[in-house]
PDB file of N, CA and C in Angstrom:
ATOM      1  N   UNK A   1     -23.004 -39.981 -24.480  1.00  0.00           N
ATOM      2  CA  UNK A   1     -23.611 -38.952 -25.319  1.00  0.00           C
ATOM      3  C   UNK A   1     -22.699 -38.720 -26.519  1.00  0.00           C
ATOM      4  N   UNK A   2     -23.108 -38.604 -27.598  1.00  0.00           N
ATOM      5  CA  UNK A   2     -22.325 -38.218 -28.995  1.00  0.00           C
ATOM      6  C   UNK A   2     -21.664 -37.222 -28.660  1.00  0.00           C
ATOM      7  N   UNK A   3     -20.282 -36.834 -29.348  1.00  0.00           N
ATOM      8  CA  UNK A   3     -19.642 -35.958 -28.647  1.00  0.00           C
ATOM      9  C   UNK A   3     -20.476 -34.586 -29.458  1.00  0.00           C
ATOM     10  N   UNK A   4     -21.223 -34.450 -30.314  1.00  0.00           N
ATOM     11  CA  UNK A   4     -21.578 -33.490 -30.994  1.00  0.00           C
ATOM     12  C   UNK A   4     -22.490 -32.709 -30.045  1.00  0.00           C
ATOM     13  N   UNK A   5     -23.317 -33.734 -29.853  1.00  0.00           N
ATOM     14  CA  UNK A   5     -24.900 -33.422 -28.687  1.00  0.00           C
ATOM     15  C   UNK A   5     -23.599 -33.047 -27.407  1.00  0.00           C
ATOM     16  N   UNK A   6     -22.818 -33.480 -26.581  1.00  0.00           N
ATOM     17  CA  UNK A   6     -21.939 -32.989 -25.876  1.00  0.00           C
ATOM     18  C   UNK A   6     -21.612 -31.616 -26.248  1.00  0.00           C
ATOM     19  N   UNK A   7     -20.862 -30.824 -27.225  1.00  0.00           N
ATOM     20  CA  UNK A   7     -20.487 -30.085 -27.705  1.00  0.00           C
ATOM     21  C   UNK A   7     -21.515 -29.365 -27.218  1.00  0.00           C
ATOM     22  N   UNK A   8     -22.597 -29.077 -27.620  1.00  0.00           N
ATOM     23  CA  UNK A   8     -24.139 -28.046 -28.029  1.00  0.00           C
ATOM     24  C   UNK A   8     -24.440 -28.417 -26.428  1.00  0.00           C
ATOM     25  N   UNK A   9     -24.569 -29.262 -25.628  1.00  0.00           N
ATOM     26  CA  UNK A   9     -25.008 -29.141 -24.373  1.00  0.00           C
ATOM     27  C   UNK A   9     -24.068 -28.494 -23.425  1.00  0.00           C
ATOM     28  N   UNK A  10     -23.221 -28.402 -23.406  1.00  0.00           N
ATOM     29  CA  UNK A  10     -21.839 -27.681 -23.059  1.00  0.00           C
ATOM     30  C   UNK A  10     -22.037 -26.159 -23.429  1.00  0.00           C
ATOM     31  N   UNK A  11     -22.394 -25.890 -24.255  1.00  0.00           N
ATOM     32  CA  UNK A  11     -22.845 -24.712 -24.870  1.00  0.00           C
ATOM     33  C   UNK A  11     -21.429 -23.897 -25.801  1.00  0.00           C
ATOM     34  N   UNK A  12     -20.556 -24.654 -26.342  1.00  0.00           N
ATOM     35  CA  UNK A  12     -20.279 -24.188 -27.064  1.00  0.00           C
ATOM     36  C   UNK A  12     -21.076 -24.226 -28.779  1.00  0.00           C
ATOM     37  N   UNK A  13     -20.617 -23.036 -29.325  1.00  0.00           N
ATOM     38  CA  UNK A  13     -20.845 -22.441 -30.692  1.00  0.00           C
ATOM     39  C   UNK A  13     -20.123 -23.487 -31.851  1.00  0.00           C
ATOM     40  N   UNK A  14     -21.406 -23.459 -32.417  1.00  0.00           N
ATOM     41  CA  UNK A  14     -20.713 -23.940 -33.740  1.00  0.00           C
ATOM     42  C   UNK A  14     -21.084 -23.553 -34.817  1.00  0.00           C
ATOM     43  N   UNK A  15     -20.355 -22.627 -35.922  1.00  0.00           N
ATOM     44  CA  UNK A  15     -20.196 -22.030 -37.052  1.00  0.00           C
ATOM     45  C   UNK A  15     -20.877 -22.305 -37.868  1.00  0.00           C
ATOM     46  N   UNK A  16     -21.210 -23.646 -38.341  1.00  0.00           N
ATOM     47  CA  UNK A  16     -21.425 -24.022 -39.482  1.00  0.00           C
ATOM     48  C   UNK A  16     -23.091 -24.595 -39.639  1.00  0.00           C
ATOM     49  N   UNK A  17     -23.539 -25.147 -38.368  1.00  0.00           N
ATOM     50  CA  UNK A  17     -24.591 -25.568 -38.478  1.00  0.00           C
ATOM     51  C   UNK A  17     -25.195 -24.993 -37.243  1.00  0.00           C
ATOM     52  N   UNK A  18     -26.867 -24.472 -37.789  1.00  0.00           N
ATOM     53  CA  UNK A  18     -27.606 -23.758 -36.629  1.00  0.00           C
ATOM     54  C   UNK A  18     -29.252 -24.702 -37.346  1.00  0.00           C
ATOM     55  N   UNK A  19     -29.287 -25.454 -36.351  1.00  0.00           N
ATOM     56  CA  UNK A  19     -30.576 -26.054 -36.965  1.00  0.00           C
ATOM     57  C   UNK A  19     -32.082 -25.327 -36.898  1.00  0.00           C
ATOM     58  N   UNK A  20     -32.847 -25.005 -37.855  1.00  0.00           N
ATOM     59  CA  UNK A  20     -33.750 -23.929 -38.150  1.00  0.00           C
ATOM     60  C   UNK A  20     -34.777 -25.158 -38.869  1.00  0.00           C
ATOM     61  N   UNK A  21     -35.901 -24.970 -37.673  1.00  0.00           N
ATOM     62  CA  UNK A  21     -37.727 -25.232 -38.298  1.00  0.00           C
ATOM     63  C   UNK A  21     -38.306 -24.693 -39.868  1.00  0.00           C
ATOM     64  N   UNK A  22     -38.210 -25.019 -40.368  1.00  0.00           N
ATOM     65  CA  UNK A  22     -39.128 -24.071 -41.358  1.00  0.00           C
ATOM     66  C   UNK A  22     -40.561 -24.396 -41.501  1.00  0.00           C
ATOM     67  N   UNK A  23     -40.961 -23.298 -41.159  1.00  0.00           N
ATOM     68  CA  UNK A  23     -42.618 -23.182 -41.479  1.00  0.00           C
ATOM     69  C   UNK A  23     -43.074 -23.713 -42.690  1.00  0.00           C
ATOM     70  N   UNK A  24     -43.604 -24.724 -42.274  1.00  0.00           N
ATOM     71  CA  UNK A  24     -44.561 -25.858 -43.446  1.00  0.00           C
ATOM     72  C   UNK A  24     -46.234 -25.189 -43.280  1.00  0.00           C
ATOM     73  N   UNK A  25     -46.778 -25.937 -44.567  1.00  0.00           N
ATOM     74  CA  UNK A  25     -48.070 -25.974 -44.243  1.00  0.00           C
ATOM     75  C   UNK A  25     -48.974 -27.429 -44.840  1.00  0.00           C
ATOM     76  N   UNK A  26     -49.822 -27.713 -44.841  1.00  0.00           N
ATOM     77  CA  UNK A  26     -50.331 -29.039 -45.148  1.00  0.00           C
ATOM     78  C   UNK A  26     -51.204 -28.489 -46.502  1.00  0.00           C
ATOM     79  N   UNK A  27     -51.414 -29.160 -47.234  1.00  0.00           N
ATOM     80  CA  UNK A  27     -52.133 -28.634 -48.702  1.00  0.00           C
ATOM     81  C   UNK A  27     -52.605 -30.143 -49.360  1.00  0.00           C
ATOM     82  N   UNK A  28     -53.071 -29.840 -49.923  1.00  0.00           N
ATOM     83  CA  UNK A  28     -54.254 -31.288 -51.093  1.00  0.00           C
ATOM     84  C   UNK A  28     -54.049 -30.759 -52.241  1.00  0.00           C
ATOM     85  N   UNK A  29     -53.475 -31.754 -53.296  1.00  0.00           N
ATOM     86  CA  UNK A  29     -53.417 -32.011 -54.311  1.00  0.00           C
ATOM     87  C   UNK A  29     -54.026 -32.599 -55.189  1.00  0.00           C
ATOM     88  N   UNK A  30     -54.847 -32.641 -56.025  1.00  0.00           N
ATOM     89  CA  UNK A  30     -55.368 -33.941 -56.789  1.00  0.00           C
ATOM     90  C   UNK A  30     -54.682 -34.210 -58.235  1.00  0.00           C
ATOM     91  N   UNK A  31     -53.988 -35.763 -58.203  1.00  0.00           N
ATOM     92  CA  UNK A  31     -52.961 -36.310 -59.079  1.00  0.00           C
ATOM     93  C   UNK A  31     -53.878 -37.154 -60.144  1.00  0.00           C
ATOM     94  N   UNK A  32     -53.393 -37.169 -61.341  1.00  0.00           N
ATOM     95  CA  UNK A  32     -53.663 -38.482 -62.326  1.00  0.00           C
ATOM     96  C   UNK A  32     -53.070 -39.636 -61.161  1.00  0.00           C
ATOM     97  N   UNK A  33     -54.311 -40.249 -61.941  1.00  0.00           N
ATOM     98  CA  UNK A  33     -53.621 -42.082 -61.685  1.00  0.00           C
ATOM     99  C   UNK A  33     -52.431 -42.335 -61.507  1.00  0.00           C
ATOM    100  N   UNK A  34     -51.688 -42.311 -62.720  1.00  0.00           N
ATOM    101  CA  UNK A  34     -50.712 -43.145 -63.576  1.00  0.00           C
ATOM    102  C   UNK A  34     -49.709 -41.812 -62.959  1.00  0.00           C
ATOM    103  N   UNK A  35     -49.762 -40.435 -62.824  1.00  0.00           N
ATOM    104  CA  UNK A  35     -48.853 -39.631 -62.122  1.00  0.00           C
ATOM    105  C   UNK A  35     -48.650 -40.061 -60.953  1.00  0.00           C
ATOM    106  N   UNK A  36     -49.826 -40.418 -60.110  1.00  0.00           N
ATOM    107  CA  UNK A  36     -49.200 -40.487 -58.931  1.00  0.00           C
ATOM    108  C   UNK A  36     -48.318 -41.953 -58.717  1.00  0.00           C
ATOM    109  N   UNK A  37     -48.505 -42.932 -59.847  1.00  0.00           N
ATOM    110  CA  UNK A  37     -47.961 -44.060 -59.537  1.00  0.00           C
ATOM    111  C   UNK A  37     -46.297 -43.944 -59.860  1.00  0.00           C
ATOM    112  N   UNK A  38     -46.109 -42.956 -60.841  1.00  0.00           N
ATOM    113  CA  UNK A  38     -44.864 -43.021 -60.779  1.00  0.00           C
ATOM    114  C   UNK A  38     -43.925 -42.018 -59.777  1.00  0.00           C
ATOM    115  N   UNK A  39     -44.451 -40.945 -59.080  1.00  0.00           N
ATOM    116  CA  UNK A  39     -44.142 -40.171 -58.205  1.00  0.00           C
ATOM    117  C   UNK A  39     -43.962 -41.253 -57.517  1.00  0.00           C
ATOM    118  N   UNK A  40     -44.761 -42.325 -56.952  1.00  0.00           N
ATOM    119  CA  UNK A  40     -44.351 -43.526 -55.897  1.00  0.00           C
ATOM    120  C   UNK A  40     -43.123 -44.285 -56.012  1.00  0.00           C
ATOM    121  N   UNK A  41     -43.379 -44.860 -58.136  1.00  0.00           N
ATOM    122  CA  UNK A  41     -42.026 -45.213 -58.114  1.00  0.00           C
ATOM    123  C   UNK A  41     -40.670 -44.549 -57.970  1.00  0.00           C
ATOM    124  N   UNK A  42     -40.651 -43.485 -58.282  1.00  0.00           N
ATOM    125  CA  UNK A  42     -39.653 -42.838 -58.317  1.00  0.00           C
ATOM    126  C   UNK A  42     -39.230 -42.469 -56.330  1.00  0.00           C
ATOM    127  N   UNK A  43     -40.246 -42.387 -56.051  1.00  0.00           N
ATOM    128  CA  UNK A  43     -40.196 -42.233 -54.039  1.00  0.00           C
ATOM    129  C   UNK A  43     -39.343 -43.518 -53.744  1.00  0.00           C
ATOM    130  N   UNK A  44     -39.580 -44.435 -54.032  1.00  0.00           N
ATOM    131  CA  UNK A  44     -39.542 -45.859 -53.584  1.00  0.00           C
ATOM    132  C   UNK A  44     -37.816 -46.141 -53.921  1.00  0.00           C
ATOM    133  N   UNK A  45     -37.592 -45.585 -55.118  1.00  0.00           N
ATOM    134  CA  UNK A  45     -36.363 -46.411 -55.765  1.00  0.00           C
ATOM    135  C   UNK A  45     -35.381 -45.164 -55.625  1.00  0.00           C
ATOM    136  N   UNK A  46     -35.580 -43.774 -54.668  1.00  0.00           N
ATOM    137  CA  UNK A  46     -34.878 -42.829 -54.364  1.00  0.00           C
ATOM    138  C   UNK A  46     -34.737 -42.904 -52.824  1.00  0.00           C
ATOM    139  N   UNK A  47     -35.698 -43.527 -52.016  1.00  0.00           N
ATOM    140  CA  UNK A  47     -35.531 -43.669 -50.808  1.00  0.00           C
ATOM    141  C   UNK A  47     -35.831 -42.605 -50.067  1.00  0.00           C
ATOM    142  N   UNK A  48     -36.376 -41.836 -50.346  1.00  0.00           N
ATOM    143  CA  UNK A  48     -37.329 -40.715 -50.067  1.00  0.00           C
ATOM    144  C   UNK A  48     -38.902 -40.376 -50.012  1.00  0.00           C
ATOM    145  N   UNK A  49     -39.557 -39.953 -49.211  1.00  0.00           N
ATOM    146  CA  UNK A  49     -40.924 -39.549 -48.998  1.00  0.00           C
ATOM    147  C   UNK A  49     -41.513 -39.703 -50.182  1.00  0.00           C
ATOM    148  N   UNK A  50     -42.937 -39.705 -50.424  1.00  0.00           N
ATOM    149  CA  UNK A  50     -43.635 -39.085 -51.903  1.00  0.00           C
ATOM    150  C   UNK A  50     -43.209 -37.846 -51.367  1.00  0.00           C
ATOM    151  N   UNK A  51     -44.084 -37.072 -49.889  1.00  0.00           N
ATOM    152  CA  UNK A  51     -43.549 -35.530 -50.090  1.00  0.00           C
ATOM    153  C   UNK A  51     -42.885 -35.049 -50.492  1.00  0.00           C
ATOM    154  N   UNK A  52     -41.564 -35.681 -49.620  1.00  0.00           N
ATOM    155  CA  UNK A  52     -40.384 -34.966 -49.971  1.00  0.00           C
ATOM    156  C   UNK A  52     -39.599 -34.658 -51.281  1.00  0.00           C
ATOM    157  N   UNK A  53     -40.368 -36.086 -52.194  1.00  0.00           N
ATOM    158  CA  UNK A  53     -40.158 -36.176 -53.679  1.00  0.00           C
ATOM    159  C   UNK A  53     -40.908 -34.587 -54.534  1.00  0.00           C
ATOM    160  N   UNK A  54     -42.216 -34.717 -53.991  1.00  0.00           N
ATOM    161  CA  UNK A  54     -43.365 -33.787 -54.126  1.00  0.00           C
ATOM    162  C   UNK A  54     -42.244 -32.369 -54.537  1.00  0.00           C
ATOM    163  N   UNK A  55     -42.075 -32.124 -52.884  1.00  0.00           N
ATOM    164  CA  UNK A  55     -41.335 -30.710 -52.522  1.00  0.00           C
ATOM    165  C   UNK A  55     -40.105 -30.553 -53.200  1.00  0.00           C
ATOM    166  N   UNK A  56     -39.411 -31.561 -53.792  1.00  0.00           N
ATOM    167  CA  UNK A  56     -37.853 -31.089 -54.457  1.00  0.00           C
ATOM    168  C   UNK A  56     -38.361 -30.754 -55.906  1.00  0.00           C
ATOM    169  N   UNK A  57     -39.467 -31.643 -55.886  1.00  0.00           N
ATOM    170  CA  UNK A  57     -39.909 -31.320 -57.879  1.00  0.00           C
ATOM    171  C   UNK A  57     -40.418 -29.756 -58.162  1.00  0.00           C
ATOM    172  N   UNK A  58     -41.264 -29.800 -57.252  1.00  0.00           N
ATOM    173  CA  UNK A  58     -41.711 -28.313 -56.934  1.00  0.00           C
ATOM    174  C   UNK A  58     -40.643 -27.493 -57.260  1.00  0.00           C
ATOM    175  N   UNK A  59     -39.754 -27.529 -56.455  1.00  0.00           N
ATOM    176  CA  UNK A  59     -38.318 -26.646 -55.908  1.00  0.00           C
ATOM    177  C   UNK A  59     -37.761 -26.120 -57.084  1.00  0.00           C
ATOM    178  N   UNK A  60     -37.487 -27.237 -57.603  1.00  0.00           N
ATOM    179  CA  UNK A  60     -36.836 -27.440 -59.382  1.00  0.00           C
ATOM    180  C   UNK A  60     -37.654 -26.838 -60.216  1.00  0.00           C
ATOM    181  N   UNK A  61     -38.795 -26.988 -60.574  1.00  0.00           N
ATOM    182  CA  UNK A  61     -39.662 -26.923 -61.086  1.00  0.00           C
ATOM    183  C   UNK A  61     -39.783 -25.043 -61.522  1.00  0.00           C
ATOM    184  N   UNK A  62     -39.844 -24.445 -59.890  1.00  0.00           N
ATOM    185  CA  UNK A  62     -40.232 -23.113 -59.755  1.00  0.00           C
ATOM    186  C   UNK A  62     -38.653 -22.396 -59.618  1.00  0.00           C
ATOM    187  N   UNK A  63     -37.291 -23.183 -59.858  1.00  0.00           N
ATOM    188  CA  UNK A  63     -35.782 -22.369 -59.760  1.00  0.00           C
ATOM    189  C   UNK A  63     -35.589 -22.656 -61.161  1.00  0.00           C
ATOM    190  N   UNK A  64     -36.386 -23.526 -62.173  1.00  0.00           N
ATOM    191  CA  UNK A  64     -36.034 -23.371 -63.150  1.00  0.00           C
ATOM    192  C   UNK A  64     -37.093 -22.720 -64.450  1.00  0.00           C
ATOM    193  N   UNK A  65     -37.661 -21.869 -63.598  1.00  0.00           N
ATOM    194  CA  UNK A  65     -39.190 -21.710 -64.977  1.00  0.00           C
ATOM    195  C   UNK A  65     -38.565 -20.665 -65.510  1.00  0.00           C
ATOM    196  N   UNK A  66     -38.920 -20.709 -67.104  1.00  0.00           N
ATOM    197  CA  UNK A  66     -38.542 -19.611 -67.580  1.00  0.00           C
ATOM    198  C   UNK A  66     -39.730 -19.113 -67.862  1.00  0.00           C
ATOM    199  N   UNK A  67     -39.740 -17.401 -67.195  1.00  0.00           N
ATOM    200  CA  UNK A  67     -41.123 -17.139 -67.404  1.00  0.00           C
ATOM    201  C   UNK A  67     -40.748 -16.022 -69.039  1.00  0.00           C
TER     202      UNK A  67
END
């Protein structure tokens, strides 16, 4: 067993990391063509989901709006 998974089955505490679910939900989008092709490229050549690409642009998107 990894000594980490050891650690946490043992039941000691650890400070720094407490792993937490976050409540998702599923949603539909409708993309341009040519948008969604480069959301792919950019997925593809980052090594990451489209979602997950999706969800960081978002992220950025809405920590940086100036309203």
């Amino acid at each position: 067993m990894h000594p980490i998974l050891n650690t946490i089955v043992k039941g000691a505490k650890m400070n720094e990391f407490k792993p937490v679910k976050q409540e998702k939900t599923v949603i539909s989008i409708r993309l341009d063509v040519e948008m969604l092709k480069a959301v792919d490229e950019v997925s593809a050549k980052t090594d990451i989901s489209r979602n997950e690409l999706i969800v960081q642009c978002i992220d950025y998107a809405l920590k940086n709006f100036k309203h």
